[in-house]
N, C-alpha and C. Protein backbone atom coordinates (compact mmCIF):
# COMPACT_ATOMS: atom_id res chain seq x y z
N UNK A 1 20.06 -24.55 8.37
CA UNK A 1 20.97 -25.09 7.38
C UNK A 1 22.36 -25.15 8.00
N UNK A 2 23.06 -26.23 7.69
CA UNK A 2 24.42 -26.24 8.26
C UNK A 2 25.42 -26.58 7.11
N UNK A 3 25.98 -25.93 6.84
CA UNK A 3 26.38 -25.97 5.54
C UNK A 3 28.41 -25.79 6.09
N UNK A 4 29.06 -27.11 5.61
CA UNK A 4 30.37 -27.47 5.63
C UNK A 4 31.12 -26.45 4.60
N UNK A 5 32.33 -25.81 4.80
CA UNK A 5 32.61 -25.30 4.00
C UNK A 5 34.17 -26.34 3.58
N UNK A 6 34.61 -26.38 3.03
CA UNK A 6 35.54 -27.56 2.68
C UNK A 6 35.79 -27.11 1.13
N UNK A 7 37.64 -27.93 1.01
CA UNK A 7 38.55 -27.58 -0.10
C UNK A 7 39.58 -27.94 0.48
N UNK A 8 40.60 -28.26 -0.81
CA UNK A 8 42.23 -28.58 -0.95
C UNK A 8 42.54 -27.53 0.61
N UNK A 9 43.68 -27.77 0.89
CA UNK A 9 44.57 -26.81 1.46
C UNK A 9 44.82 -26.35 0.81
N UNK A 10 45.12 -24.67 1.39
CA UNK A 10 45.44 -23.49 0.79
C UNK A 10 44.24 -23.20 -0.40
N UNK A 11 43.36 -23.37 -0.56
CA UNK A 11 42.51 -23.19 -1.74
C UNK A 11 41.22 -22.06 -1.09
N UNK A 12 41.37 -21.34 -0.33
CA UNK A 12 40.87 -20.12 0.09
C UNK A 12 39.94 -20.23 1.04
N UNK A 13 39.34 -21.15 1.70
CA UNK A 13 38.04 -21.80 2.55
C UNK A 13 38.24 -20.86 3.43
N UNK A 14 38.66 -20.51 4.26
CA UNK A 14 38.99 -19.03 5.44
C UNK A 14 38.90 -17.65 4.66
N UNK A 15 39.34 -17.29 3.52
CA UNK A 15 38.94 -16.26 2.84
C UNK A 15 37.97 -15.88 2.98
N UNK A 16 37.11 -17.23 2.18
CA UNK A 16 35.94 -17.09 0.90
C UNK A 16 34.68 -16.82 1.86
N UNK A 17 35.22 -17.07 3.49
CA UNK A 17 34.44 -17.35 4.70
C UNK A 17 34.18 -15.63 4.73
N UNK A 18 35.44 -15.10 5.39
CA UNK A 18 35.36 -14.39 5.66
C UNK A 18 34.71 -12.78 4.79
N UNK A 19 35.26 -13.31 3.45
CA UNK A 19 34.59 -12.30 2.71
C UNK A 19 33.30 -11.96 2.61
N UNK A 20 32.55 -13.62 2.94
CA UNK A 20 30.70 -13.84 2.99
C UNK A 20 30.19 -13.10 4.35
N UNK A 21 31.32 -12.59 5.54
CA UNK A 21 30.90 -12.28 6.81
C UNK A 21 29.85 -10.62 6.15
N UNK A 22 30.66 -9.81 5.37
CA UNK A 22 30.10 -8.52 5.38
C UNK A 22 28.53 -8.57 4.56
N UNK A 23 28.50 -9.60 3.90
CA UNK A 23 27.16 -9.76 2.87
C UNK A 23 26.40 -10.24 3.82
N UNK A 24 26.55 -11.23 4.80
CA UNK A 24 25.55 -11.98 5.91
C UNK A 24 25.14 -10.60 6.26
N UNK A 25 25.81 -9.65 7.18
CA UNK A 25 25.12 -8.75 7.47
C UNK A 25 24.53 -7.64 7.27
N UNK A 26 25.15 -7.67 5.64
CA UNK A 26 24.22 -6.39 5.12
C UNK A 26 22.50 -7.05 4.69
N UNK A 27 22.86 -8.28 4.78
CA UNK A 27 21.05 -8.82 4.47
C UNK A 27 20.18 -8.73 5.67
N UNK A 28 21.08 -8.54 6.56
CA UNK A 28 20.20 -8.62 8.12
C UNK A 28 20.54 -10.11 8.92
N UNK A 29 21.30 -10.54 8.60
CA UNK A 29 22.02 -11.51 9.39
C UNK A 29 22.99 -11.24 10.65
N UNK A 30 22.48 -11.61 11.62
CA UNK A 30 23.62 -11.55 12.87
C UNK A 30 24.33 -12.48 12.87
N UNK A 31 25.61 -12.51 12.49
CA UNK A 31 27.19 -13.51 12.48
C UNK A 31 27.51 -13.73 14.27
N UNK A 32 27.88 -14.91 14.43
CA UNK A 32 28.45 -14.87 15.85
C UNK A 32 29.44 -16.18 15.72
N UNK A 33 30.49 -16.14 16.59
CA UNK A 33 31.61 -17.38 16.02
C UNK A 33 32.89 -16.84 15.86
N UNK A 34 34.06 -17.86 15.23
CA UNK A 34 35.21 -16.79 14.73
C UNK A 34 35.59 -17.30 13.42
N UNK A 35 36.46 -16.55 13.00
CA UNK A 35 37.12 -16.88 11.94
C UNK A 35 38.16 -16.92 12.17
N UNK A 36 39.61 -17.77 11.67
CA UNK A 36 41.12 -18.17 11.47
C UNK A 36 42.13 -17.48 10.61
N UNK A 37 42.16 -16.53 10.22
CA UNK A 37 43.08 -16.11 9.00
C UNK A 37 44.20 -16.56 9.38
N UNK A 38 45.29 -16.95 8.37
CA UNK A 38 46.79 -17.51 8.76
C UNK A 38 47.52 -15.91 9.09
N UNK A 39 48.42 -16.16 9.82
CA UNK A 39 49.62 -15.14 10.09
C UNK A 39 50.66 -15.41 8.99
N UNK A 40 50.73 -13.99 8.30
CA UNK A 40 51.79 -14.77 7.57
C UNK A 40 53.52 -13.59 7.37
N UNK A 41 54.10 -14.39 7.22
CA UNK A 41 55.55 -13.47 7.49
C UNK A 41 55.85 -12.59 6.25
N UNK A 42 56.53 -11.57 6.32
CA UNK A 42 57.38 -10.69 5.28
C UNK A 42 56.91 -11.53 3.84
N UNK A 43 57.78 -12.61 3.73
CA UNK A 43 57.62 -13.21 2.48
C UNK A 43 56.38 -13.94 1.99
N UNK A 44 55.53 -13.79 2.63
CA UNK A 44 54.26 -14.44 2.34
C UNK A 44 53.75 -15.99 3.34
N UNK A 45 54.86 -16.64 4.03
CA UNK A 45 54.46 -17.74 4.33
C UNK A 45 54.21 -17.73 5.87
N UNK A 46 53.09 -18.80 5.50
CA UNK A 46 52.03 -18.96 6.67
C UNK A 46 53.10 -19.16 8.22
N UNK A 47 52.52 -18.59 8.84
CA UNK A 47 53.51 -18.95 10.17
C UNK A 47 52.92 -19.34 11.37
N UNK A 48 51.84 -19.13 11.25
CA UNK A 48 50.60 -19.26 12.13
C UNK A 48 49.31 -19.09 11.94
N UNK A 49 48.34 -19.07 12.61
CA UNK A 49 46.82 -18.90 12.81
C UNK A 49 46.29 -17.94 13.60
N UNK A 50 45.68 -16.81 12.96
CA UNK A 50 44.93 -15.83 13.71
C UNK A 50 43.73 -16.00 14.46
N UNK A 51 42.96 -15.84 15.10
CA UNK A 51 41.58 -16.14 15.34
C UNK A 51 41.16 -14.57 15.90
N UNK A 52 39.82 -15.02 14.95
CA UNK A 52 39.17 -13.40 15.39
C UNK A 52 37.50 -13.65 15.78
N UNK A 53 37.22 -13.32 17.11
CA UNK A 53 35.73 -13.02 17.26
C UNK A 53 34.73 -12.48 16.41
N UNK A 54 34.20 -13.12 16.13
CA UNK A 54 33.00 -12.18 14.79
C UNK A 54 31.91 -11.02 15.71
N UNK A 55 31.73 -11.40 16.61
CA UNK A 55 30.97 -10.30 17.49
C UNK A 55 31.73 -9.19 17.95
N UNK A 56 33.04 -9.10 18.60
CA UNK A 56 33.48 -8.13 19.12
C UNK A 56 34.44 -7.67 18.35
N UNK A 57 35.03 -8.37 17.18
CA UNK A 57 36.46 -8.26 16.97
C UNK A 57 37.44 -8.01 17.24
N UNK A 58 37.72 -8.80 18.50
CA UNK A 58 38.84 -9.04 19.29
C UNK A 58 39.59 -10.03 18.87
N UNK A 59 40.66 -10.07 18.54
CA UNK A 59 41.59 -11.47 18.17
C UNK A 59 42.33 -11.98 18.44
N UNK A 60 43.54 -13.23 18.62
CA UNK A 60 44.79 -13.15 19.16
C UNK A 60 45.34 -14.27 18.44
N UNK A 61 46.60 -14.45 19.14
CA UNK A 61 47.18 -15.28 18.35
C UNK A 61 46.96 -16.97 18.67
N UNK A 62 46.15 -17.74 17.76
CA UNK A 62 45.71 -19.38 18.18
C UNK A 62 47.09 -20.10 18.59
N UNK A 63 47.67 -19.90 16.85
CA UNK A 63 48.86 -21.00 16.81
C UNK A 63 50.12 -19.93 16.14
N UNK A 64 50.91 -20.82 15.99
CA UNK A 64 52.76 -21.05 15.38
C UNK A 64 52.94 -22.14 15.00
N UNK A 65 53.17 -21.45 13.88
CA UNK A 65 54.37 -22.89 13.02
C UNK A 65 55.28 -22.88 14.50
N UNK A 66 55.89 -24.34 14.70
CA UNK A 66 56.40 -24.68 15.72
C UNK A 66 58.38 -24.21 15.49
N UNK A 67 58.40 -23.91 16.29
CA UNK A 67 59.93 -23.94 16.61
C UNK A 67 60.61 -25.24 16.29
N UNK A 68 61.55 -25.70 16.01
CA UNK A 68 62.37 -26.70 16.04
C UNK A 68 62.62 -27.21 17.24
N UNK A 69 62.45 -26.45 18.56
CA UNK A 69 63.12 -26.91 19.60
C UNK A 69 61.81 -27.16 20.29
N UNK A 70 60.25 -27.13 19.96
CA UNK A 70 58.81 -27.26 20.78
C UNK A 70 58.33 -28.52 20.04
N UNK A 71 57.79 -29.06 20.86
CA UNK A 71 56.60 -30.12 20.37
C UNK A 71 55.28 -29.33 19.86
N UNK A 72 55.00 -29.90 18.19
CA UNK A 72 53.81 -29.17 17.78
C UNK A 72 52.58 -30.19 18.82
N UNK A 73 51.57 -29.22 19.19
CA UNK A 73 50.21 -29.92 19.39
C UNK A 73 49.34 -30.53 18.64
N UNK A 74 49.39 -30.03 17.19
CA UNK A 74 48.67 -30.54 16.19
C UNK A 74 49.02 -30.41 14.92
N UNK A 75 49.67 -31.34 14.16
CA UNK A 75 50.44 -31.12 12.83
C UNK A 75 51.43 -30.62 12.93
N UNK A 76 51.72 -29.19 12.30
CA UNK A 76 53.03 -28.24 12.12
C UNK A 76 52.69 -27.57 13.45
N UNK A 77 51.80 -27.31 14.39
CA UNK A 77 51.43 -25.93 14.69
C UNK A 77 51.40 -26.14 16.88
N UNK A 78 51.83 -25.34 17.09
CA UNK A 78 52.34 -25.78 18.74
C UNK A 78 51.01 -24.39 18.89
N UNK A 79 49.81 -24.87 19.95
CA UNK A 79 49.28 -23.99 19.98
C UNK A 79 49.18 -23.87 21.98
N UNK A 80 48.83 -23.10 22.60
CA UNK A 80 48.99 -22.80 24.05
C UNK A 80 47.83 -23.07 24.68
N UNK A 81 47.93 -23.43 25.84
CA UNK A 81 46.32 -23.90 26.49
C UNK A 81 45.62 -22.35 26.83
N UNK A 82 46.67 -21.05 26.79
CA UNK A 82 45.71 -20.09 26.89
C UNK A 82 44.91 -19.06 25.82
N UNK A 83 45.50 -19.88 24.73
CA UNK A 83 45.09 -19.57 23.28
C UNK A 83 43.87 -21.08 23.07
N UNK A 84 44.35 -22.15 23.64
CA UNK A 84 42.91 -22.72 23.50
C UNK A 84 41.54 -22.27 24.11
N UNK A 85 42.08 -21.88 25.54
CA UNK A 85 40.68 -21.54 26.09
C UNK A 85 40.42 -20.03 26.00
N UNK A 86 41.16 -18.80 25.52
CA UNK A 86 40.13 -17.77 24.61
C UNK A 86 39.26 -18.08 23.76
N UNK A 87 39.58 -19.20 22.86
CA UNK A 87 39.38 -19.64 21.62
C UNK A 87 37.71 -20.43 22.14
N UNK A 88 37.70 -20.97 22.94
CA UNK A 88 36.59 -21.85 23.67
C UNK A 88 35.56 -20.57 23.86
N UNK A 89 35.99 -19.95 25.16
CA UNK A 89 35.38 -19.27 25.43
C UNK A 89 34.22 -17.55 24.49
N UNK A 90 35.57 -17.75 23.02
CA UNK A 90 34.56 -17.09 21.98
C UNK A 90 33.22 -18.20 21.39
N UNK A 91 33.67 -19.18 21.47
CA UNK A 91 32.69 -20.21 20.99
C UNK A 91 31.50 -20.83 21.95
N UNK A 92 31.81 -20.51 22.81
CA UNK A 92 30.92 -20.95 24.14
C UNK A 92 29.71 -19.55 24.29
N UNK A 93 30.38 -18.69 23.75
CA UNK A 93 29.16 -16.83 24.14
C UNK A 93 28.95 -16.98 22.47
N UNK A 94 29.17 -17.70 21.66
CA UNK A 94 28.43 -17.29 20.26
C UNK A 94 27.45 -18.63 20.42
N UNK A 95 28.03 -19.81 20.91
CA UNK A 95 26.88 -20.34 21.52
C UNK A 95 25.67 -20.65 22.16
N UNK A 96 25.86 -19.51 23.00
CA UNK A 96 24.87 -18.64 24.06
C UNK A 96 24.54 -17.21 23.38
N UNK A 97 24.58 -16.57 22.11
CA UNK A 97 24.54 -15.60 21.55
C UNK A 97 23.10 -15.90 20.81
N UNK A 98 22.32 -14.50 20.58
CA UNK A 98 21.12 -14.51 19.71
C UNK A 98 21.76 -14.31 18.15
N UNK A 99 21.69 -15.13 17.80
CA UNK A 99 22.47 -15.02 16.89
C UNK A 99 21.89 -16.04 15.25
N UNK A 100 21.76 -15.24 14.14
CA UNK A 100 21.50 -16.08 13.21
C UNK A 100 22.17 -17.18 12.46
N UNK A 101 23.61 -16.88 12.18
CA UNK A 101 24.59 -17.76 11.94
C UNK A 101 25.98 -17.76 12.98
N UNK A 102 25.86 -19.18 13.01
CA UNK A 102 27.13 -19.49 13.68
C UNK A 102 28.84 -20.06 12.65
N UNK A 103 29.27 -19.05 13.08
CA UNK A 103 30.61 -19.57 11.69
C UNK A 103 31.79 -20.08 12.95
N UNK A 104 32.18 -21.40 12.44
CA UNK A 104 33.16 -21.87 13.36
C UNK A 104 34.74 -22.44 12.32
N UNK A 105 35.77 -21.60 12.26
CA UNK A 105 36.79 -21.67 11.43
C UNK A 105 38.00 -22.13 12.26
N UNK A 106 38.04 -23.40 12.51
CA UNK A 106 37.49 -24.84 11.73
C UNK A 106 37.31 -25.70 12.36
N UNK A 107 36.47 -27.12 12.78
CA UNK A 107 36.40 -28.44 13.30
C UNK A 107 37.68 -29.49 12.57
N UNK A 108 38.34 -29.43 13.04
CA UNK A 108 39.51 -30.19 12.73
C UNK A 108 39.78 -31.68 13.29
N UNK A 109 41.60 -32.35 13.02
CA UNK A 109 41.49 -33.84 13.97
C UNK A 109 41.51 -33.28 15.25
N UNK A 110 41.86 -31.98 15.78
CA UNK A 110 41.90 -32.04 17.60
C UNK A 110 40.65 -31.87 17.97
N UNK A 111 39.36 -31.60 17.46
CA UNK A 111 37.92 -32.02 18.22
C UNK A 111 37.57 -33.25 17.53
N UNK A 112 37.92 -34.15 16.64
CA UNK A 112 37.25 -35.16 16.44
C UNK A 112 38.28 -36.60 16.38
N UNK A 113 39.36 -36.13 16.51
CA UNK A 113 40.56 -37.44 16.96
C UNK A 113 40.88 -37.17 17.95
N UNK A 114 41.00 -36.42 19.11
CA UNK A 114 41.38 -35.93 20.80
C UNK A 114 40.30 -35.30 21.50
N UNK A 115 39.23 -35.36 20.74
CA UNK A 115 38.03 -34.91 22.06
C UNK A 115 38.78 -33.70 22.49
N UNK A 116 39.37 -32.91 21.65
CA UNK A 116 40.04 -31.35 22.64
C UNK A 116 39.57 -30.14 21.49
N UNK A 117 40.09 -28.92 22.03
CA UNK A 117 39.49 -28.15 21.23
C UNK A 117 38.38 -27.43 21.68
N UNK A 118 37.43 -27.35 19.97
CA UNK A 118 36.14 -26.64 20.43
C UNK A 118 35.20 -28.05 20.21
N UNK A 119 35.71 -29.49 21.02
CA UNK A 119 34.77 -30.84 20.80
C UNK A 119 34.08 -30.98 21.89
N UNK A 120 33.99 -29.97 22.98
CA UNK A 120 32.49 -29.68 23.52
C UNK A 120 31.40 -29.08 22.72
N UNK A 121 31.89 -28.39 21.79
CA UNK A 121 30.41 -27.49 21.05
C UNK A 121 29.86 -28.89 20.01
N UNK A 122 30.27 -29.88 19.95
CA UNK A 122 30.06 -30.92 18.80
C UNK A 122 28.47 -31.13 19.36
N UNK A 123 27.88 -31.57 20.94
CA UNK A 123 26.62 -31.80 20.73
C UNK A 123 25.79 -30.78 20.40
N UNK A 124 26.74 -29.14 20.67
CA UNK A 124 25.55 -28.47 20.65
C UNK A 124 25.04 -28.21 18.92
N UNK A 125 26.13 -28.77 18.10
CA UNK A 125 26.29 -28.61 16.41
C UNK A 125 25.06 -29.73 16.25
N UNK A 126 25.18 -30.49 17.09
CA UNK A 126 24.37 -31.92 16.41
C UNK A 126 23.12 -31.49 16.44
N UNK A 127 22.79 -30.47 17.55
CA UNK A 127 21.34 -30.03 17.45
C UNK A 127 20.68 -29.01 16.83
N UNK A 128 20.08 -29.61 15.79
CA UNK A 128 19.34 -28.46 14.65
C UNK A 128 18.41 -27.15 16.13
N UNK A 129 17.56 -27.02 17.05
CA UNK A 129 17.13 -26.50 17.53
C UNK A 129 18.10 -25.00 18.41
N UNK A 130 19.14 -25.70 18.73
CA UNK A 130 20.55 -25.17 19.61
C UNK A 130 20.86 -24.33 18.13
N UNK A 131 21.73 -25.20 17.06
CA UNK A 131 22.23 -24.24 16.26
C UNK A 131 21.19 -24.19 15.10
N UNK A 132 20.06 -23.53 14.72
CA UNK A 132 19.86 -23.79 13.63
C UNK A 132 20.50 -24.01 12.38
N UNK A 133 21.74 -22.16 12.25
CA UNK A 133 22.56 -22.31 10.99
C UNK A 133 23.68 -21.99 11.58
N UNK A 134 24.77 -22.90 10.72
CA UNK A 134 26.11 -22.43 10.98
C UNK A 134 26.76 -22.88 9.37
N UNK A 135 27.65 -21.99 9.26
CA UNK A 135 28.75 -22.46 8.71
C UNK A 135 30.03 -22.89 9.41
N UNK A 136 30.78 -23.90 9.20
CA UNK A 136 31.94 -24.40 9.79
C UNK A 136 32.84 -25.32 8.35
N UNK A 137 34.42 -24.65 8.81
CA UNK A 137 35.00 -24.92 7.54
C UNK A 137 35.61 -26.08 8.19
N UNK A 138 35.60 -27.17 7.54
CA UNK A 138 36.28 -28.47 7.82
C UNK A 138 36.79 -29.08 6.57
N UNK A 139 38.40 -29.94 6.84
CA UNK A 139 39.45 -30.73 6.10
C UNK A 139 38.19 -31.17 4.90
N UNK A 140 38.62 -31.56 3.96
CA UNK A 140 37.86 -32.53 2.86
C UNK A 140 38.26 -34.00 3.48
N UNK A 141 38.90 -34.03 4.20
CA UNK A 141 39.07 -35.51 4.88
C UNK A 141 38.50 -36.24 5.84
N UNK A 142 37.62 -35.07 6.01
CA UNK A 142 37.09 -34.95 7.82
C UNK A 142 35.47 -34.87 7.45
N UNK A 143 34.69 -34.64 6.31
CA UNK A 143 33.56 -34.31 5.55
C UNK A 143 32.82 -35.31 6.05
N UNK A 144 33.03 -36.66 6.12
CA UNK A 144 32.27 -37.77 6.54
C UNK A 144 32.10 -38.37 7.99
N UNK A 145 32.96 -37.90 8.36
CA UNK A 145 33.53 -38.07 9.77
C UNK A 145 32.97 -37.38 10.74
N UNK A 146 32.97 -35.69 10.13
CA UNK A 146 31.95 -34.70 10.65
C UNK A 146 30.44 -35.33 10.34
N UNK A 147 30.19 -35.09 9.83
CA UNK A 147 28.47 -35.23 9.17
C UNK A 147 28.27 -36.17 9.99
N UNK A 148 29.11 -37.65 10.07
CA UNK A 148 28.24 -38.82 10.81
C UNK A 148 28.28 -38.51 12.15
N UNK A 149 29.18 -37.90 12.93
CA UNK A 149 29.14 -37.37 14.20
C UNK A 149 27.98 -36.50 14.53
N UNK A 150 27.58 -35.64 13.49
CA UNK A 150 26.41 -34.26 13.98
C UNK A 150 25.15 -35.10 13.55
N UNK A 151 25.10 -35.66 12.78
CA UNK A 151 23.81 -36.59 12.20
C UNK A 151 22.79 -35.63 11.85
N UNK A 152 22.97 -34.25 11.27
CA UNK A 152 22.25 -33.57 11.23
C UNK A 152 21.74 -33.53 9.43
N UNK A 153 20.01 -33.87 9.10
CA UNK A 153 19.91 -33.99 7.70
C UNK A 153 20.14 -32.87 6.84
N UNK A 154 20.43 -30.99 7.64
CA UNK A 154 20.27 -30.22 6.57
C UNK A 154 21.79 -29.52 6.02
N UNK A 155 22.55 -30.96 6.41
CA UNK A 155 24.16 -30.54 5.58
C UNK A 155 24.24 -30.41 4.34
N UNK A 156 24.54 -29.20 4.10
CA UNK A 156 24.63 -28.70 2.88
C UNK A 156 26.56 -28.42 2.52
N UNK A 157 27.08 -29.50 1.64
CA UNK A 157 28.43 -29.29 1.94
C UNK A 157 28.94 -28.32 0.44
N UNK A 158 29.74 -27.20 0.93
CA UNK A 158 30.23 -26.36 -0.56
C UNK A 158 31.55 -26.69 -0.34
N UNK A 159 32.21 -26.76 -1.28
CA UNK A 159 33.89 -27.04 -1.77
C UNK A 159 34.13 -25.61 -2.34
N UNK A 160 35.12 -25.17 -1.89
CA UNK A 160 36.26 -24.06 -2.54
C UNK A 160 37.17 -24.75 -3.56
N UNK A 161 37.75 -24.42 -4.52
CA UNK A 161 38.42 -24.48 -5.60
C UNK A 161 39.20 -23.26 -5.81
N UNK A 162 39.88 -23.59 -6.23
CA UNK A 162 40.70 -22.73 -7.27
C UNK A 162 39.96 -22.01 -8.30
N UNK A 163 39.42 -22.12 -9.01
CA UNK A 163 38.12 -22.28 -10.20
C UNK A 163 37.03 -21.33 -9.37
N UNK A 164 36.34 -22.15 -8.35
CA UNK A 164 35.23 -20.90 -7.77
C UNK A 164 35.66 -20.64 -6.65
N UNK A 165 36.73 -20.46 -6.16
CA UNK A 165 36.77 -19.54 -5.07
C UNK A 165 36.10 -17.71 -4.59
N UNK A 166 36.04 -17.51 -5.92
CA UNK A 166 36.21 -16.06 -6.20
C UNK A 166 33.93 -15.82 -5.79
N UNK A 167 33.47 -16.95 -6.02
CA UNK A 167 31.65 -16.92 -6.24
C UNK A 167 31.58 -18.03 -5.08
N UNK A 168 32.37 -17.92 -4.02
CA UNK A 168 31.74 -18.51 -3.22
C UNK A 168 31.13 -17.33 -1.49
N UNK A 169 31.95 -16.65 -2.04
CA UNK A 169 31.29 -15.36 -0.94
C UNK A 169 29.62 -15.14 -1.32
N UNK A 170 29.38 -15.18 -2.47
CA UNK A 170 28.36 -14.87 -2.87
C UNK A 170 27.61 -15.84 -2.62
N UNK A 171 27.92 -17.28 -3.02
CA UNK A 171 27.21 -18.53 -2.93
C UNK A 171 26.45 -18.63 -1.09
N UNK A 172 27.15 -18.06 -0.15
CA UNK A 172 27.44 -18.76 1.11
C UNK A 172 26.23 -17.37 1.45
N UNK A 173 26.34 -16.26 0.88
CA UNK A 173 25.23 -15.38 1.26
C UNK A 173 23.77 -15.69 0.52
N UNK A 174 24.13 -16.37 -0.05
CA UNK A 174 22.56 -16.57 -1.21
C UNK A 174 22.19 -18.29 -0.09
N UNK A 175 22.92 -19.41 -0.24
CA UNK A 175 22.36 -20.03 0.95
C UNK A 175 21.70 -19.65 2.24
N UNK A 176 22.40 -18.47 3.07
CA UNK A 176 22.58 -18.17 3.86
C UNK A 176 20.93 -17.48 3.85
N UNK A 177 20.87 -16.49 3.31
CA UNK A 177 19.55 -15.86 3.05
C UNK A 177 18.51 -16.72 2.84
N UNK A 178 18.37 -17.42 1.91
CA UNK A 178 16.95 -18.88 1.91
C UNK A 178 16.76 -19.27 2.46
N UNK A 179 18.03 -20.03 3.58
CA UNK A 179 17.40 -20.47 4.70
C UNK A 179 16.70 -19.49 5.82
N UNK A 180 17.13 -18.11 5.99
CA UNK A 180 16.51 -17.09 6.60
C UNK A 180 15.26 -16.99 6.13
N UNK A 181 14.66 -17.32 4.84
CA UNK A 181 13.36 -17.06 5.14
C UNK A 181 12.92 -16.11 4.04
């Protein structure tokens, strides 16, 4: 099962992810992949992007809201070629990992408008045999764009809300489990 996780900005999709990580494995699920939490300052606002290994939990810093005086790489956010290729290289060993679910937070425009990124792992997504299950949180803009790229029939796409954010940890472990079997 490959199941899109998608919603508004800011409407919890990295949360709701991460909260489903501890239920995957209390069912007997091995997680491999990372997750994104934002960095966020004193006052609450986002300033950047965390990324954290789901296997080792090792993390560092992806991105920054950009300086005034840097060119962002992608949107608001100036990210470093040695924060891209940690970032690869967690995705490349959860790739190569025995592993039941693959969670990738997030396929964005820099793997599918710049071929950069993690848009080497795109053939290995396209292949149901390579990945059986993953979750991967992607734009609501990007929903069609993704899907026709992976061509894969067992997309199962969930939306976060405002409304169910709170039952989607639960939702993503109850998928998660059926398709296990």
């Amino acid at each position: 099962m490959f199941i899109l996780l998608t919603g508004p900005v800011h409407e919890g999709k990295t949360t709701a992810c991460w909260k489903a990580i501890p239920g995957l494995r209390s069912a007997g699920c091995k997680v491999a992949g990372f997750i994104s939490p934002p960095l966020l300052n004193a006052e609450g606002d986002k300033v950047g992007i965390e990324m954290m290994d789901l296997t080792t939990g090792a993390h560092q810093t992806f991105a920054r809201v950009r300086p005034a005086n840097e060119t962002a790489t992608i949107g608001v956010y100036h990210i470093t070629d040695e924060a891209i290729e940690w970032a690869r290289r967690v995705l490349a060993a959860a790739l190569l990992a025995n592993t039941d679910w693959l969670v990738i937070d997030e396929i964005g425009p820099l793997e599918l408008h710049r071929g950069a990124g993690f848009a080497f792992a795109l053939p290995a997504l396209a292949d149901p045999l390579r990945v059986p299950n993953a979750i991967v949180i992607v734009r609501e803009s990007l929903i069609q764009e993704l899907s026709e790229r992976l061509g894969r029939a067992d997309i199962v796409v969930v939306r976060v809300t405002v409304q169910n954010r709170g039952q989607i940890p639960a939702q993503l472990v109850k998928l998660a489990t059926s398709a296990q079997g």
